[in-house]
Protein backbone atom coordinates (compact mmCIF):
# COMPACT_ATOMS: atom_id res chain seq x y z
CA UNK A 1 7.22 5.98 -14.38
CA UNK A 2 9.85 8.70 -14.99
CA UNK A 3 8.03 11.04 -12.65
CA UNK A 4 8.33 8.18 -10.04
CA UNK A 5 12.18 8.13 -10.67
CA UNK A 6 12.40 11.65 -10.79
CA UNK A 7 10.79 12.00 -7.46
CA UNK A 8 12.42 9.23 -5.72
CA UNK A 9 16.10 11.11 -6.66
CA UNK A 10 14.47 14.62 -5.73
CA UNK A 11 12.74 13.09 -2.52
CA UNK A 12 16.14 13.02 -0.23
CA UNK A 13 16.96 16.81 -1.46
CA UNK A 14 13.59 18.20 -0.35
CA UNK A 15 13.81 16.74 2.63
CA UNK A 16 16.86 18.13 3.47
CA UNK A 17 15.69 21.27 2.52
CA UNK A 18 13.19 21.08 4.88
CA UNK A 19 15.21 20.52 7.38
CA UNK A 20 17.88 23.21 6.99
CA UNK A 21 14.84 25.67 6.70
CA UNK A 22 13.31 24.43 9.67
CA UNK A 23 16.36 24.11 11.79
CA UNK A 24 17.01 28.13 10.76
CA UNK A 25 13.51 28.49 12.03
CA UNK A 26 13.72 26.69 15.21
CA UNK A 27 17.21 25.68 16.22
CA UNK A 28 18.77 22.72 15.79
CA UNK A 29 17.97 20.62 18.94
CA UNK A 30 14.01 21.51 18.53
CA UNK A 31 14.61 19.78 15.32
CA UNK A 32 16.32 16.83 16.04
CA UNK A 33 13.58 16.26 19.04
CA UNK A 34 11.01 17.05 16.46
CA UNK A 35 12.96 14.17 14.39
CA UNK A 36 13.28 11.70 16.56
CA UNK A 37 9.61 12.18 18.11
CA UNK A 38 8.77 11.30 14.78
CA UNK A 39 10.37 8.02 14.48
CA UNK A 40 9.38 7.12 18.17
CA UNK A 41 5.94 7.94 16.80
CA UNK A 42 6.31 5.65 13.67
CA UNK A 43 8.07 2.77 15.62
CA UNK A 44 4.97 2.88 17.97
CA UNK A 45 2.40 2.72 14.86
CA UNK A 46 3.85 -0.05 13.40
CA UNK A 47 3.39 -2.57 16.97
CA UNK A 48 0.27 -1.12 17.81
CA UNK A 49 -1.58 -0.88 14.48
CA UNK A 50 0.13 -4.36 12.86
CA UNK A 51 -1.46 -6.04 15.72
CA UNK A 52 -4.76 -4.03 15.54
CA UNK A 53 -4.84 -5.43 12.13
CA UNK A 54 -4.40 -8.52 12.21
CA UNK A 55 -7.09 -9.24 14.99
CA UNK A 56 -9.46 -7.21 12.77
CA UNK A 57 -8.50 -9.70 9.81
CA UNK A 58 -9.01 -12.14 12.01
CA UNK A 59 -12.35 -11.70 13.15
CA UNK A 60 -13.37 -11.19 9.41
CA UNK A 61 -12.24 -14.34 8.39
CA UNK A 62 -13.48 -15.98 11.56
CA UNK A 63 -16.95 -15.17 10.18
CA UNK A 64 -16.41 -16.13 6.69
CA UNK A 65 -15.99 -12.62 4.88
CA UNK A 66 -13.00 -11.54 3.12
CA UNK A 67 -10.88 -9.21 5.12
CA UNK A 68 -9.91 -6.87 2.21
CA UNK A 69 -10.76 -3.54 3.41
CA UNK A 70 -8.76 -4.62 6.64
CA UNK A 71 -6.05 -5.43 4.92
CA UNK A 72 -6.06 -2.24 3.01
CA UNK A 73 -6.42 -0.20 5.75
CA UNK A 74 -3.53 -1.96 7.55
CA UNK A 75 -1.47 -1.30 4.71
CA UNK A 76 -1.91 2.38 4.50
CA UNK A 77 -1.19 2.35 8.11
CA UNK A 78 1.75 0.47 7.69
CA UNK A 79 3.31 2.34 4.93
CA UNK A 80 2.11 5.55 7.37
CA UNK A 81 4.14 4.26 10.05
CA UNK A 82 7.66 3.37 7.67
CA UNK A 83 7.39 6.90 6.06
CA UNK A 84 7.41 7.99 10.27
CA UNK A 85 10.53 6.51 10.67
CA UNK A 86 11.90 8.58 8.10
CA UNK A 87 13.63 11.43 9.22
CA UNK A 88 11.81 14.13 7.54
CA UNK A 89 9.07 16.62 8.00
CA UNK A 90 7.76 15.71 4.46
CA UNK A 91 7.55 11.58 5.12
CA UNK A 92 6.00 12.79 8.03
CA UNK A 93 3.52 14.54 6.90
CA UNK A 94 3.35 12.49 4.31
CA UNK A 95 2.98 9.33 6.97
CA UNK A 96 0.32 11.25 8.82
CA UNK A 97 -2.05 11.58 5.78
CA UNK A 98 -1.53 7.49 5.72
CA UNK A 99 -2.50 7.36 9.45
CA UNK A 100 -5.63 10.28 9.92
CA UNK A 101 -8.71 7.82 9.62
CA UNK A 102 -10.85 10.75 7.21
CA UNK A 103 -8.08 10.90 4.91
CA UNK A 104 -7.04 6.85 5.16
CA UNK A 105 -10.83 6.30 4.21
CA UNK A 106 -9.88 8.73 1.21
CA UNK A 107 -7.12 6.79 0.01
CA UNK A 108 -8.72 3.58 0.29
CA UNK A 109 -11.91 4.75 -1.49
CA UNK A 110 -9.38 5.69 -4.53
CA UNK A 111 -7.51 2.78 -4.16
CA UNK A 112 -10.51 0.56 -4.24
CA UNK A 113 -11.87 2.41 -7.42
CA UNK A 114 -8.07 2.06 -8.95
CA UNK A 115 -8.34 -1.83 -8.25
CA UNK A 116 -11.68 -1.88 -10.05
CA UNK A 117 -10.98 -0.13 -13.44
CA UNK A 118 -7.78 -2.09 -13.69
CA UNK A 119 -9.82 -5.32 -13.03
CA UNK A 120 -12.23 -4.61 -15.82
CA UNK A 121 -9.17 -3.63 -18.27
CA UNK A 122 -7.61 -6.82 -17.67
CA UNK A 123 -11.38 -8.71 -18.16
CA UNK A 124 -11.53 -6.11 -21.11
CA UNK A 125 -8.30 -7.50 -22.43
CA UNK A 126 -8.54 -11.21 -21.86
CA UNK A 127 -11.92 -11.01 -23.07
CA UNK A 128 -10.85 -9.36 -26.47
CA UNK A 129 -7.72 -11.87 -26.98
CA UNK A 130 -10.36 -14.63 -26.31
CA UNK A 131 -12.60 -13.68 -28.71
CA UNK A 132 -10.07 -13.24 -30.84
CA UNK A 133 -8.79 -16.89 -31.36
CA UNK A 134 -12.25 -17.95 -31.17
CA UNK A 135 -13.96 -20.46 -28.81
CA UNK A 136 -12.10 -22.41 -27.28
CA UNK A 137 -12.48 -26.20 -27.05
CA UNK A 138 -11.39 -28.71 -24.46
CA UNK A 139 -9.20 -31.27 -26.57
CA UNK A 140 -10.91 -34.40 -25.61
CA UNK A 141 -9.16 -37.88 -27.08
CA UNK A 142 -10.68 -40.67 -27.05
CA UNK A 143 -8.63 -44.53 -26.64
CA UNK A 144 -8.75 -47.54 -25.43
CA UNK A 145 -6.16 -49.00 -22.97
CA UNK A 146 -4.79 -52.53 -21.26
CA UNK A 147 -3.76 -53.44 -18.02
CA UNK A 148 -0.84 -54.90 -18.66
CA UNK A 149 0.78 -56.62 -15.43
């Protein structure tokens, strides 16, 4: 968690290191086109591929299967397309490993297997603090009533 924090307050810094460096390398209008091409790109991504997605989803569920490797995929490309719109060269680069479909299928293969092992801890768990209190039981009671009217 701290390495999150620590990257999320280190994240802006880099970025602007970047920039500087590749502004010296380039000149500055290059890198303002370079910029904004970026975000053009990312605004684009976002129409095209939220729409893409949700027809895909779509069809899925129109045949009865569960659409989670659509949605999945639609949410790498989503988060692809926001860190676009960043002004940055490393969201971008960062956004383009989100959008390439070899190293989308990547992610989702490791997100898929991270889903997994934290399903079976949590059966792991529930299972242990079940067996724990012991069986449970369904309190049934037992009465008689009258229709009073």
């Amino acid at each position: 968690m701290r390495v999150f924090l620590l990257l999320f307050l280190l994240f802006p810094f880099l970025e602007l290191a970047v920039l500087i460096q590749v502004g010296s390398a380039i000149g500055v209008l290059p890198t303002l086109l370079l910029v904004i091409a970026g975000m053009l790109a990312g605004g684009l991504v976002w129409r095209v591929a939220g729409l893409a997605t949700a027809l895909r989803v779509r069809e899925r569920l129109a045949r009865g299967e569960a659409p989670e490797q659509e949605m999945l995929g639609g949410l790498l490309i989503a988060v692809g397309g926001g860190l676009l719109l960043l002004p940055g060269f490393i969201s971008d680069l960062l956004g383009l490993v989100c959008l390439l479909p070899f190293t989308r299928q990547l992610l989702l293969s490791r997100l898929q297997q991270r889903m997994e092992e934290q399903a079976l801890r949590q059966r792991a768990f529930f299972d242990e603090q079940a067996g724990r209190t012991g069986p449970s039981r369904a309190q049934v009671l037992e009465g008689e009533y009258e229709r009073r009217d």
